[in-house]
Structure formats: C-alpha cells, structure tokens
Protein backbone atom coordinates (compact mmCIF):
# COMPACT_ATOMS: atom_id res chain seq x y z
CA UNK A 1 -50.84 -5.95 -37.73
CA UNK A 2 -50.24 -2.42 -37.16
CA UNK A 3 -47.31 0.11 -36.77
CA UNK A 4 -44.85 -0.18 -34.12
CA UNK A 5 -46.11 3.22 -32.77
CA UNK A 6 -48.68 1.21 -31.36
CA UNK A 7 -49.06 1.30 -27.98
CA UNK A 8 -50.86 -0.10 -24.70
CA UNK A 9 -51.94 1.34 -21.62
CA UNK A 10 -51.61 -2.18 -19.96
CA UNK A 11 -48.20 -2.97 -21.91
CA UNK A 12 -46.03 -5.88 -20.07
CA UNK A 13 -42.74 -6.81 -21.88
CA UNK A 14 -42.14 -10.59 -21.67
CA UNK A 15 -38.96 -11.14 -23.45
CA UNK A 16 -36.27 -10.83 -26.50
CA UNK A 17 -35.15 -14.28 -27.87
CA UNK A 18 -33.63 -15.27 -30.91
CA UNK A 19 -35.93 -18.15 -30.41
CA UNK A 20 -39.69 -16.07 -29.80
CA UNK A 21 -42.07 -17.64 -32.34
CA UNK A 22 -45.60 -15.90 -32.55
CA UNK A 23 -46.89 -19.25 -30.89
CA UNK A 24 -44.93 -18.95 -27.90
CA UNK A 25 -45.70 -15.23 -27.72
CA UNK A 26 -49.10 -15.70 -27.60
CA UNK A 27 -48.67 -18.99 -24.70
CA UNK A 28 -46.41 -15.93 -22.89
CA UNK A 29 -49.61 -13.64 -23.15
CA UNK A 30 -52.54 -16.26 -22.69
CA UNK A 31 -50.65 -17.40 -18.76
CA UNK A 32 -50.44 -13.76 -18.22
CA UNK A 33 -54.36 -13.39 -18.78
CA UNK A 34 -53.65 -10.42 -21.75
CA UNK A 35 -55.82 -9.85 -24.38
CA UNK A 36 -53.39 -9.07 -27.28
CA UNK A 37 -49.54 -10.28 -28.20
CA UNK A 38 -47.47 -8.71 -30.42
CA UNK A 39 -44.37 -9.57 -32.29
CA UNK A 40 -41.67 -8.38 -33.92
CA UNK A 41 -38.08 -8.76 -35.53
CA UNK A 42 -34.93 -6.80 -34.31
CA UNK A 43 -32.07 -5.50 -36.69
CA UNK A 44 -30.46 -8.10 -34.22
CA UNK A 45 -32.89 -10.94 -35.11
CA UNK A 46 -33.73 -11.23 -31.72
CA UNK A 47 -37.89 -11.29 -31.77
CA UNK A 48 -39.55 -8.95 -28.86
CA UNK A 49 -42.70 -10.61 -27.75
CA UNK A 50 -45.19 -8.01 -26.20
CA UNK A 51 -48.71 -8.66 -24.04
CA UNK A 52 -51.41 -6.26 -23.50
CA UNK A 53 -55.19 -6.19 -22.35
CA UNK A 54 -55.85 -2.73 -24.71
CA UNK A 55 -54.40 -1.12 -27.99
CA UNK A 56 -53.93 2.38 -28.83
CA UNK A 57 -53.75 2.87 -32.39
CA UNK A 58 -50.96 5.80 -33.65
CA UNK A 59 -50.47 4.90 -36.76
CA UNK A 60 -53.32 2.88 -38.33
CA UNK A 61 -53.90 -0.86 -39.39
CA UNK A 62 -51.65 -2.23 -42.06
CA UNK A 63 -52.80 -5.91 -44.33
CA UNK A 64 -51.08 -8.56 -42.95
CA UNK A 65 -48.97 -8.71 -46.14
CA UNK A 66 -46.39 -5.67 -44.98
CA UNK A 67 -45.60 -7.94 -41.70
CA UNK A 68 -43.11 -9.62 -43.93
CA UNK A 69 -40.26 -9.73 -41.89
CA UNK A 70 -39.21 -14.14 -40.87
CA UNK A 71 -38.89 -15.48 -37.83
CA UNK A 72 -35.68 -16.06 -36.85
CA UNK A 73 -36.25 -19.67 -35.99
CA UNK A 74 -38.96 -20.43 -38.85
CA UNK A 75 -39.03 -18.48 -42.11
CA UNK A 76 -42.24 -19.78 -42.98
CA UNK A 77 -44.01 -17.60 -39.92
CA UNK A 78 -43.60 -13.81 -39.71
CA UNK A 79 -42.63 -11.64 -37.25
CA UNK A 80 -43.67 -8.28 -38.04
CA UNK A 81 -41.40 -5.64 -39.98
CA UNK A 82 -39.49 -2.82 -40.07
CA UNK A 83 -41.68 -0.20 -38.24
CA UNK A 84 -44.25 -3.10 -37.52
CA UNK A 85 -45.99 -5.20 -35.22
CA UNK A 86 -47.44 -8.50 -35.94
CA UNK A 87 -50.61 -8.46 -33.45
CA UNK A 88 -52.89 -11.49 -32.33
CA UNK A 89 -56.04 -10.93 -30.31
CA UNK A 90 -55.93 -13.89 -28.05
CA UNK A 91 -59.09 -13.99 -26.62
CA UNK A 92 -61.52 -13.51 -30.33
C-alpha cells in the first residue's frame, strides 16, 4: 500500500462502483495486461479501481495495516484509506 499521491506514468482508470472488490480490480488490470491495481474507498463508498504498468512513489510505502478502510460490498477485505491506496503487483 502506499499514499494516494502515488502516481503512474502508464495510469488507466477502469471504473468507480459501489461494487469494486480488490479481486475484480485486479481481473480489470490482469485483461488490460497492467502490472499493478490499486484500490481505494470514496467518502461516497464508491471504490475507484486503478491499473498501471509503473509506480512513482510521492509519498512512501505504508504497512498494510493503515489500508483499513472496508469494502463497500465485503467488510472483511480492505480498500485502502483515507489518503491511501491499497496496491497489488499482479504479475510477482
């Protein structure tokens, strides 16, 4: 996980859905060919799933524990946090 001031030079926004889970993310990102997906939770508790081949680091690598934020559809599975980006590399 890492800030939301992360960013990508090969950044392609898939979607906003109430009903994103991290797994679907990731099936978004893996037919796109991307490297990395990224998730997280709106005010709105929509959940923006993001795909990218390379990261840019602004602000550092967080533990996994401050992603803390639910999924909308399964509060067992997180979806980032305020200010942060639950990231999966995809391809190791």
């Amino acid at each position: 996980t890492s800030p939301s001031s992360q960013r990508s030079t090969s950044m392609q926004f898939i979607t906003s859905l109430k009903s994103m889970t991290p797994s679907k993310c990731i099936r978004s990102c893996i037919r796109r060919n991307l490297a990395y997906a990224s998730v997280h939770t709106l005010n709105s508790g929509e959940v923006v799933c993001q795909c990218s081949d390379y990261l840019e680091l602004h602000g550092g690598i967080t533990h996994d524990a401050n992603c803390d934020r639910p999924c909308p559809t399964d509060s067992q599975v997180k979806c980032g946090s305020v200010g942060k980006l639950s990231v999966f590399n995809i391809h190791g």
